[in-house]
C-alpha atoms as a PDB file:
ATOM      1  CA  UNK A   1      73.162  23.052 -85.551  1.00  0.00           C
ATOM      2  CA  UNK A   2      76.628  21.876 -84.402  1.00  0.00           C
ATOM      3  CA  UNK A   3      77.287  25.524 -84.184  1.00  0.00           C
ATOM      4  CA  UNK A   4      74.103  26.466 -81.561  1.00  0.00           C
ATOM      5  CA  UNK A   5      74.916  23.077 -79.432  1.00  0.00           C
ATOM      6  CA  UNK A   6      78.867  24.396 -78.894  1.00  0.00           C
ATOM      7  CA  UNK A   7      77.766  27.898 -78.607  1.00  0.00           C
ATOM      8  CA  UNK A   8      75.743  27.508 -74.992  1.00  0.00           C
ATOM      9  CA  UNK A   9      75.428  29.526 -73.147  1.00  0.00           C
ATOM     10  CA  UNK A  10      75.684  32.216 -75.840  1.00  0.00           C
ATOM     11  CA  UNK A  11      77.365  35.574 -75.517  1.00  0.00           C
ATOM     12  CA  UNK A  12      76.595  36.829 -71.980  1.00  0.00           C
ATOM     13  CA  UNK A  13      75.854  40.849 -71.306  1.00  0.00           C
ATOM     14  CA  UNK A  14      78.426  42.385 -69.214  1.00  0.00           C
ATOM     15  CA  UNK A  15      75.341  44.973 -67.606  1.00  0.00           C
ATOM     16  CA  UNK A  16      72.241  44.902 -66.946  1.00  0.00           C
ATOM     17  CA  UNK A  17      69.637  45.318 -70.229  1.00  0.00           C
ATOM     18  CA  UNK A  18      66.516  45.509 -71.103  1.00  0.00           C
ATOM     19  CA  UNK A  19      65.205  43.194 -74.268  1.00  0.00           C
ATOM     20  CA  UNK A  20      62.049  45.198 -76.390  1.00  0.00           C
ATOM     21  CA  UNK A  21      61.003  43.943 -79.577  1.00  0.00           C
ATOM     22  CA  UNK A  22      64.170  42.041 -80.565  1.00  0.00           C
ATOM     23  CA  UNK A  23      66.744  44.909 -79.446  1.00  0.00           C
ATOM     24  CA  UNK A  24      68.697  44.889 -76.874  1.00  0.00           C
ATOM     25  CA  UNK A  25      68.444  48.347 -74.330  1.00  0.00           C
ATOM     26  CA  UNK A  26      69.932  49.709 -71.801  1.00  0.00           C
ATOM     27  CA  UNK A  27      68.777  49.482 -68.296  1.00  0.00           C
ATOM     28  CA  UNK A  28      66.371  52.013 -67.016  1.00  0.00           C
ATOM     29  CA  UNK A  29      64.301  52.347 -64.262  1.00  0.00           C
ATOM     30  CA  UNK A  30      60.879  50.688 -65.077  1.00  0.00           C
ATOM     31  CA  UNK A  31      57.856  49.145 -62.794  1.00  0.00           C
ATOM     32  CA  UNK A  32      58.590  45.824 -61.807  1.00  0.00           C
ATOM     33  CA  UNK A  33      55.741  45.230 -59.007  1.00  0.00           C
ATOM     34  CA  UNK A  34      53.756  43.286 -61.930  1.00  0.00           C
ATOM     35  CA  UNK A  35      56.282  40.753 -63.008  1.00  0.00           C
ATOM     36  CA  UNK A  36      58.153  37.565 -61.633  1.00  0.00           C
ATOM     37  CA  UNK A  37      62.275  37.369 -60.915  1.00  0.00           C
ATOM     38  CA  UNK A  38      63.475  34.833 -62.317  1.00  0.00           C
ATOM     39  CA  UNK A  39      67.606  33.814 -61.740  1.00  0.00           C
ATOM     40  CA  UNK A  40      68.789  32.631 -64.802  1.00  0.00           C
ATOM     41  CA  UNK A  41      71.412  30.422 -64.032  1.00  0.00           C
ATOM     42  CA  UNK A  42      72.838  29.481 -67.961  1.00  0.00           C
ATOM     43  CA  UNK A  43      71.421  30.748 -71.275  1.00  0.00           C
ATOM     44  CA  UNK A  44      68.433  32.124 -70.282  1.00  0.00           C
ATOM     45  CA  UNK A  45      71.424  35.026 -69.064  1.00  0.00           C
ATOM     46  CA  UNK A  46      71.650  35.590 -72.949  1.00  0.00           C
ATOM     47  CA  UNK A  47      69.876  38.136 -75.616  1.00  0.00           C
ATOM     48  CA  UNK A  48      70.596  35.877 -78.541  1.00  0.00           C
ATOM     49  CA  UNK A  49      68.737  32.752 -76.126  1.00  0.00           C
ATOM     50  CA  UNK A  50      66.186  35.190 -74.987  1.00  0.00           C
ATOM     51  CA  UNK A  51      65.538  36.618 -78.462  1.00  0.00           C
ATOM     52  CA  UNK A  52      65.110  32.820 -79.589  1.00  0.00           C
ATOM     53  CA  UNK A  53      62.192  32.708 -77.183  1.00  0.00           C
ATOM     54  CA  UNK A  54      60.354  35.819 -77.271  1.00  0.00           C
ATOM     55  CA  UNK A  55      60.315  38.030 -80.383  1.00  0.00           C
ATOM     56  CA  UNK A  56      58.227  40.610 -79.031  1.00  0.00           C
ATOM     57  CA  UNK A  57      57.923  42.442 -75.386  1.00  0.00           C
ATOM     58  CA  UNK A  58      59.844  44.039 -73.058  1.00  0.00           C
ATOM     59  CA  UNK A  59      62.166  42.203 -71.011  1.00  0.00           C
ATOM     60  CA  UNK A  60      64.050  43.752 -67.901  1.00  0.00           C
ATOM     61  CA  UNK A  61      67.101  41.599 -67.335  1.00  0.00           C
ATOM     62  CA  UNK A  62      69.281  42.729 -63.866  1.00  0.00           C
ATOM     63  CA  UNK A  63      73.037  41.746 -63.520  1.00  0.00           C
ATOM     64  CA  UNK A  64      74.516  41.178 -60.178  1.00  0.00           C
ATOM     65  CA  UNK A  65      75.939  39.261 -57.672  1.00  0.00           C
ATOM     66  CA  UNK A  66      74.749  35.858 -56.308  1.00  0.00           C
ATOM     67  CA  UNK A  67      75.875  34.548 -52.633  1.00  0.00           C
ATOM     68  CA  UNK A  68      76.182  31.048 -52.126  1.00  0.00           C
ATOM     69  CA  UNK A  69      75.469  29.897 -55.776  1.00  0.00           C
ATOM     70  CA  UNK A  70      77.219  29.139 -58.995  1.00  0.00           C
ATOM     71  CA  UNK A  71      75.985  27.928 -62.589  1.00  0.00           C
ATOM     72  CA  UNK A  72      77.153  24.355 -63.496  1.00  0.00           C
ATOM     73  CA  UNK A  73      76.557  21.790 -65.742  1.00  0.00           C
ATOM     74  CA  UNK A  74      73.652  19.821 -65.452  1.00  0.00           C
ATOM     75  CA  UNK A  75      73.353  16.175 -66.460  1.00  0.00           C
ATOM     76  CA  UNK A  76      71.396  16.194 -69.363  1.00  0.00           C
ATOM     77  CA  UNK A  77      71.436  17.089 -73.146  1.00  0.00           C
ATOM     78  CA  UNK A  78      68.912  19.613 -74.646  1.00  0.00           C
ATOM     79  CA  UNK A  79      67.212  18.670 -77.661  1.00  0.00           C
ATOM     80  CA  UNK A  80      69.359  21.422 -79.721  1.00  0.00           C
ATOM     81  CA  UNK A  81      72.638  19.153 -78.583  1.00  0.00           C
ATOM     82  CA  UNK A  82      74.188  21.621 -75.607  1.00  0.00           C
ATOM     83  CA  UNK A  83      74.785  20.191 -72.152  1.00  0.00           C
ATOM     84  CA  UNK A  84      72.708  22.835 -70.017  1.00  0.00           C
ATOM     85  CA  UNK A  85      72.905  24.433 -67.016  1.00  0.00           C
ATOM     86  CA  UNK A  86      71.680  24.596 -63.043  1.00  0.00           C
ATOM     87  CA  UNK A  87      72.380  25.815 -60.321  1.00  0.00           C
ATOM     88  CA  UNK A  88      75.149  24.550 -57.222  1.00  0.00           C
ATOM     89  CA  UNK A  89      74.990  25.276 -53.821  1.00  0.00           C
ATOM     90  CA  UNK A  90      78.065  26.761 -52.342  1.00  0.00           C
ATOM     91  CA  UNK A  91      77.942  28.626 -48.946  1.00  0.00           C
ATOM     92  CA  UNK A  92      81.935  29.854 -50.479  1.00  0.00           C
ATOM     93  CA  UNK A  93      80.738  30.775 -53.688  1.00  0.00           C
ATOM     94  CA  UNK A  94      79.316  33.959 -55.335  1.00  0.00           C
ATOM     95  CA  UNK A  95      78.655  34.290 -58.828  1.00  0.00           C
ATOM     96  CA  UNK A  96      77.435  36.566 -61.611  1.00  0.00           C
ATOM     97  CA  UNK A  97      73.971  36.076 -62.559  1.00  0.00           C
ATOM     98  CA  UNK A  98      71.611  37.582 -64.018  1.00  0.00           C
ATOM     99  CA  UNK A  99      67.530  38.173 -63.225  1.00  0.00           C
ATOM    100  CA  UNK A 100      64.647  37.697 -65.926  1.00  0.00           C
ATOM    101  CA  UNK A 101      61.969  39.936 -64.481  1.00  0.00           C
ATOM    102  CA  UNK A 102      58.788  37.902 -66.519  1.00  0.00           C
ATOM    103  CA  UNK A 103      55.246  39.139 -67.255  1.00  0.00           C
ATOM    104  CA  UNK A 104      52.115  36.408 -66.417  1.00  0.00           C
ATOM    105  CA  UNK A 105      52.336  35.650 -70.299  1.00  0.00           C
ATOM    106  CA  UNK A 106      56.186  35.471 -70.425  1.00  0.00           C
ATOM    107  CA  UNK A 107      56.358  33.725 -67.480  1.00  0.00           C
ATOM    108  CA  UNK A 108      53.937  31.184 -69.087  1.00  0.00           C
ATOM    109  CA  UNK A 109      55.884  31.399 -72.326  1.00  0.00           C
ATOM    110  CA  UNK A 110      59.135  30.382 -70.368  1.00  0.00           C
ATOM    111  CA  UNK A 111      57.654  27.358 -68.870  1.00  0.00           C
ATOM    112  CA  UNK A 112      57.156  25.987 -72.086  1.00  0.00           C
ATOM    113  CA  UNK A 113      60.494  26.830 -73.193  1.00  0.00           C
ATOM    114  CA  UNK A 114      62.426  24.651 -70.142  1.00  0.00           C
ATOM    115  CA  UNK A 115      60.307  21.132 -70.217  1.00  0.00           C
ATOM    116  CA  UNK A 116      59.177  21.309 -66.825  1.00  0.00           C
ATOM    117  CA  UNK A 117      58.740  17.802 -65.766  1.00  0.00           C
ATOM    118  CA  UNK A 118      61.127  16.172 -68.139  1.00  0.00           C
ATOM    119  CA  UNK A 119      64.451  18.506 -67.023  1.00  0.00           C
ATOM    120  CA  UNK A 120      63.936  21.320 -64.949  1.00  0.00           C
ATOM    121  CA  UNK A 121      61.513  21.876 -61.836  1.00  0.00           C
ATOM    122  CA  UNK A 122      59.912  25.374 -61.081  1.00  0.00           C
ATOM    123  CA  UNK A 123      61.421  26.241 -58.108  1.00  0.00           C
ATOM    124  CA  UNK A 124      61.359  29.231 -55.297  1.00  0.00           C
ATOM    125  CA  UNK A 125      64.787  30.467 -53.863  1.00  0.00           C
ATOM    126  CA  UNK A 126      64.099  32.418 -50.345  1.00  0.00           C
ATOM    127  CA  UNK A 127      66.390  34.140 -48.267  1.00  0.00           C
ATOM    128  CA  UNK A 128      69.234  34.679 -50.996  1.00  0.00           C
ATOM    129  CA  UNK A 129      71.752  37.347 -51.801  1.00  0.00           C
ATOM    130  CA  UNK A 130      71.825  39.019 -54.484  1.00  0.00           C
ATOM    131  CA  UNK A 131      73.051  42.214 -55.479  1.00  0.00           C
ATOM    132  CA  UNK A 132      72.137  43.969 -58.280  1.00  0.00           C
ATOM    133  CA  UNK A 133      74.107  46.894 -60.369  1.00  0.00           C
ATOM    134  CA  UNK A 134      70.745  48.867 -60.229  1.00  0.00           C
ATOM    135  CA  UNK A 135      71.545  49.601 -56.468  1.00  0.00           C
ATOM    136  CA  UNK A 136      68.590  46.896 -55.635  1.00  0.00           C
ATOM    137  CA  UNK A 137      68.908  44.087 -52.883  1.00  0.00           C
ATOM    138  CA  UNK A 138      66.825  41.163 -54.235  1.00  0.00           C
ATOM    139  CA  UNK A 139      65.930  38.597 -51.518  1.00  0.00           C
ATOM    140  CA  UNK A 140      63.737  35.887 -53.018  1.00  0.00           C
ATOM    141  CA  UNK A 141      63.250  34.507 -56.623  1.00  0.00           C
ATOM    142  CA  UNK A 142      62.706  31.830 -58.536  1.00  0.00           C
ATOM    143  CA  UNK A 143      64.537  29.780 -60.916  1.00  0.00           C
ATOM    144  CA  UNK A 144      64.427  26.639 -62.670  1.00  0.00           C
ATOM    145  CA  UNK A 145      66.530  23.482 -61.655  1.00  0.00           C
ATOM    146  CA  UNK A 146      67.278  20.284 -63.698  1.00  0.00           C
ATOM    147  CA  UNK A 147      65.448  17.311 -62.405  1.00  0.00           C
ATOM    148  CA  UNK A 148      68.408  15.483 -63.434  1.00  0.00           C
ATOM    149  CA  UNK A 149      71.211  17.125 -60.879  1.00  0.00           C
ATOM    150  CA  UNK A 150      74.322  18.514 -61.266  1.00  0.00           C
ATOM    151  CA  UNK A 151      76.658  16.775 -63.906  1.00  0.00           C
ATOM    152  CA  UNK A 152      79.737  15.387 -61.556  1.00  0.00           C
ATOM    153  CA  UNK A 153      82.543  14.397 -63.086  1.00  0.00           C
ATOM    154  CA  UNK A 154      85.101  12.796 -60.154  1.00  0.00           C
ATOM    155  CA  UNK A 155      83.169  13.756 -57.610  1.00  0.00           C
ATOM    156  CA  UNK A 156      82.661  17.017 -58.090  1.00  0.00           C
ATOM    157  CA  UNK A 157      80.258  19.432 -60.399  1.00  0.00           C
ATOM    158  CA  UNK A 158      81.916  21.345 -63.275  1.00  0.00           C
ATOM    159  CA  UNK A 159      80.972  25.278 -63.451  1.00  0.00           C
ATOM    160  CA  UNK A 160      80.661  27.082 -66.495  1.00  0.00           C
ATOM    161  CA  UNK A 161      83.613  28.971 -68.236  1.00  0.00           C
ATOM    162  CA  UNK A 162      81.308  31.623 -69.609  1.00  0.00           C
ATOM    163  CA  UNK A 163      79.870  32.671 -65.885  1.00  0.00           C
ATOM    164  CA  UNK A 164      82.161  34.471 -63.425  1.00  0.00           C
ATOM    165  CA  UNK A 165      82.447  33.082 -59.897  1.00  0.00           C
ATOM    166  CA  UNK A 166      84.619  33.361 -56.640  1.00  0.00           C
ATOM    167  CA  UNK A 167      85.440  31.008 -53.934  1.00  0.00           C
ATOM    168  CA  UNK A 168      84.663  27.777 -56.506  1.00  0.00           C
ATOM    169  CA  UNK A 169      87.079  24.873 -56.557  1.00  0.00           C
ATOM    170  CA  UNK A 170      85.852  22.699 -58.856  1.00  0.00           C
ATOM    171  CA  UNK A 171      87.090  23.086 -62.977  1.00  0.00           C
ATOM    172  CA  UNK A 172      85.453  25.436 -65.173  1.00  0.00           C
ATOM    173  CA  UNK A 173      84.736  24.518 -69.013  1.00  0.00           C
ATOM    174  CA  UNK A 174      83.167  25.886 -72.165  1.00  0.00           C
ATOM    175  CA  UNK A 175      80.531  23.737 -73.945  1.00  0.00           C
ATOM    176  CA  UNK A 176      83.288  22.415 -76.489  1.00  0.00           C
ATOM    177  CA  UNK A 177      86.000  21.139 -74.007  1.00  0.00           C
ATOM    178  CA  UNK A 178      82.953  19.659 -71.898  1.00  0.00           C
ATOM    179  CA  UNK A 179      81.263  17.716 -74.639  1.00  0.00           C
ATOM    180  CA  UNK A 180      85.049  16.462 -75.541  1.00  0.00           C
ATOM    181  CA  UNK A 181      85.388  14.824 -72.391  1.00  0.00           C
ATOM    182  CA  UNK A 182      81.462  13.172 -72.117  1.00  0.00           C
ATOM    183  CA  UNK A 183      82.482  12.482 -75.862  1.00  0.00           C
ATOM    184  CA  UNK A 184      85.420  10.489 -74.517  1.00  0.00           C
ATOM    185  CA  UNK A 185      83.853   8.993 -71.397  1.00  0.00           C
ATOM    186  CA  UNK A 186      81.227   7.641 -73.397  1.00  0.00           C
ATOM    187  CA  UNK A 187      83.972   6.361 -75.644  1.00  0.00           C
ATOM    188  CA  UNK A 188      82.643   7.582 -78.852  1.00  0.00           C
ATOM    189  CA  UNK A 189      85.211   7.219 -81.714  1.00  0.00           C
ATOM    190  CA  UNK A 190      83.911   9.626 -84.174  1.00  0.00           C
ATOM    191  CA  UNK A 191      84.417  13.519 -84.545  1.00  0.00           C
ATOM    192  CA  UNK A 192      83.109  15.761 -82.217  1.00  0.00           C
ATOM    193  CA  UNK A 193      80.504  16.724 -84.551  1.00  0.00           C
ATOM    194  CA  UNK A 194      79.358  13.683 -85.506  1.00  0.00           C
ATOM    195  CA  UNK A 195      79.097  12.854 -81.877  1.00  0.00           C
ATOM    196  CA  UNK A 196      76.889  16.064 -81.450  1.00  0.00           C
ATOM    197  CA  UNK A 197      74.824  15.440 -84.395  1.00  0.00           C
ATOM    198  CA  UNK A 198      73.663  12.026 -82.882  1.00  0.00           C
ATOM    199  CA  UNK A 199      72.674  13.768 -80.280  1.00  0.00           C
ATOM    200  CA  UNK A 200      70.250  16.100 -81.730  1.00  0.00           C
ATOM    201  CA  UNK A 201      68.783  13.278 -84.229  1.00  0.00           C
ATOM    202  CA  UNK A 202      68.395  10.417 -82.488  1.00  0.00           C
ATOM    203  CA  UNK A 203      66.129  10.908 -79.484  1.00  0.00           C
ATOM    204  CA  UNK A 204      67.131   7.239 -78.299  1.00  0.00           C
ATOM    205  CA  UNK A 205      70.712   8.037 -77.547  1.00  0.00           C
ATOM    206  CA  UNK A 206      70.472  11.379 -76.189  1.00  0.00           C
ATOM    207  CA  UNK A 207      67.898   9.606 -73.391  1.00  0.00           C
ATOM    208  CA  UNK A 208      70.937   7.033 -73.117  1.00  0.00           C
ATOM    209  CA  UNK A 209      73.947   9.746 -72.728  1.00  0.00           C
ATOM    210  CA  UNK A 210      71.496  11.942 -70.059  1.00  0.00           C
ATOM    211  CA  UNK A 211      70.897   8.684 -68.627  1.00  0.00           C
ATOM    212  CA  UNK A 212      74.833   8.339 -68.410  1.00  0.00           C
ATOM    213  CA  UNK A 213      75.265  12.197 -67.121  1.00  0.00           C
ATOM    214  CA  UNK A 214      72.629  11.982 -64.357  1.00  0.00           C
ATOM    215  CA  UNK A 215      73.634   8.161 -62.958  1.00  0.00           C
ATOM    216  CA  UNK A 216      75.763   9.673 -59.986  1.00  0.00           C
ATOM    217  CA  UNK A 217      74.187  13.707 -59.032  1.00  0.00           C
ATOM    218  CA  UNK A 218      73.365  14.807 -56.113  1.00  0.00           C
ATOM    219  CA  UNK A 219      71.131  17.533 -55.237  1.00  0.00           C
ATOM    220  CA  UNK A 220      72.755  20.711 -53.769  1.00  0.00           C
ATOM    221  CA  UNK A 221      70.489  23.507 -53.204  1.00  0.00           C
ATOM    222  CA  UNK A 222      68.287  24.749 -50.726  1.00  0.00           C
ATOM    223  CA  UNK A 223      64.675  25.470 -52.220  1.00  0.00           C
ATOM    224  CA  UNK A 224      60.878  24.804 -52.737  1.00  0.00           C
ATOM    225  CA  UNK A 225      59.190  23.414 -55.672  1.00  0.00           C
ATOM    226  CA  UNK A 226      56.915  25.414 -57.150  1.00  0.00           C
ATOM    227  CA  UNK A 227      53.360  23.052 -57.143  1.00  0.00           C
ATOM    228  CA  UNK A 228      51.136  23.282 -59.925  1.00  0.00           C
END
């Protein structure tokens, strides 16, 4: 378990891909009129996260370029132990993302997946920039965003290591170096793991150390909630 918590956001796809029945495809041109695009700002970005979720179907999942948004830390732990993810505002910024395109029943499936309510919101992005490598100009999606904010450390959000972006000036870290430092903050005086560990078994704390994350975000992007 200490293993999945460090490993966020899991190994990322260089290309676009297409996920069918637990194997991982290349892209090819398929119908997309009948599903949902949905930015994936952290895991979600992964096969091994994506093949945690859904077992069986067919996935499309389109790799490009993002204007004006990055993916950073947000201020809360996941129930597996992993700080996650959400997404920053940056008029400077672009970023590599990737695009879940989501069947009714996946999209359903998802929801379930990303405790709307509790952490993340359901929300619409309009007017954005993206760019895809399948020669496709995407203008409006949706994504989920943490309830909780941005994690901001000094001020300032902290992007992750695993997701490329240009223009950012704010630090960059993979899960381990990042859970060192809450680890520290917090001033914990075990091991890493055991600090992790506590985390995933003791529902009590990790509402205390979210609690801790989220005492100082601010909200930094442009978009609708999704009612319902």
């Amino acid at each position: 378990m200490i293993e999945r918590a460090l490993g966020y956001p899991y190994e990322m796809s260089a290309t676009s891909y297409i996920l069918e029945n637990g194997r991982i495809n290349a892209w090819s041109d398929i119908d997309l009129s009948n599903r949902t695009p949905v930015l994936a700002c952290g895991s979600n970005q992964s096969p091994e996260q994506l093949m945690r979720k859904f077992s069986e179907g067919l996935i499309p999942v389109m790799a490009g370029w993002l204007e004006g948004y990055d993916s950073v830390y947000s201020a809360h732990f996941t129930s597996y132990g992993s700080v996650a993810a959400t997404y920053h505002y940056d008029a400077n910024v672009k970023s590599r993302q990737m695009i879940t395109w989501l069947d009714d029943d996946q999209l359903e499936m998802m929801h379930k997946t990303e405790a709307l309510g509790v952490n993340y919101e359901f929300v619409a992005f309009e007017g954005i920039e993206f760019q895809s490598d399948c020669a496709q100009s995407i203008g409006a999606a949706y994504s989920y965003q943490s309830l909780r904010g941005p994690l901001m450390i000094e001020g300032q959000p902290i992007g992750l290591q695993a997701i490329q972006a240009v223009g950012a000036s704010y630090r960059r870290y993979d899960q381990k170096d990042l859970q060192a430092l809450i680890q520290y903050l917090l001033g914990h005086a075990g091991t890493l793991a055991d600090f992790i560990t506590e985390t995933i078994n003791h529902a009590e704390e990790r509402h205390r150390r979210t609690k801790y994350l989220s005492t100082n975000h601010i909200w930094t992007y442009p978009c609708d909630p999704i009612k319902g």
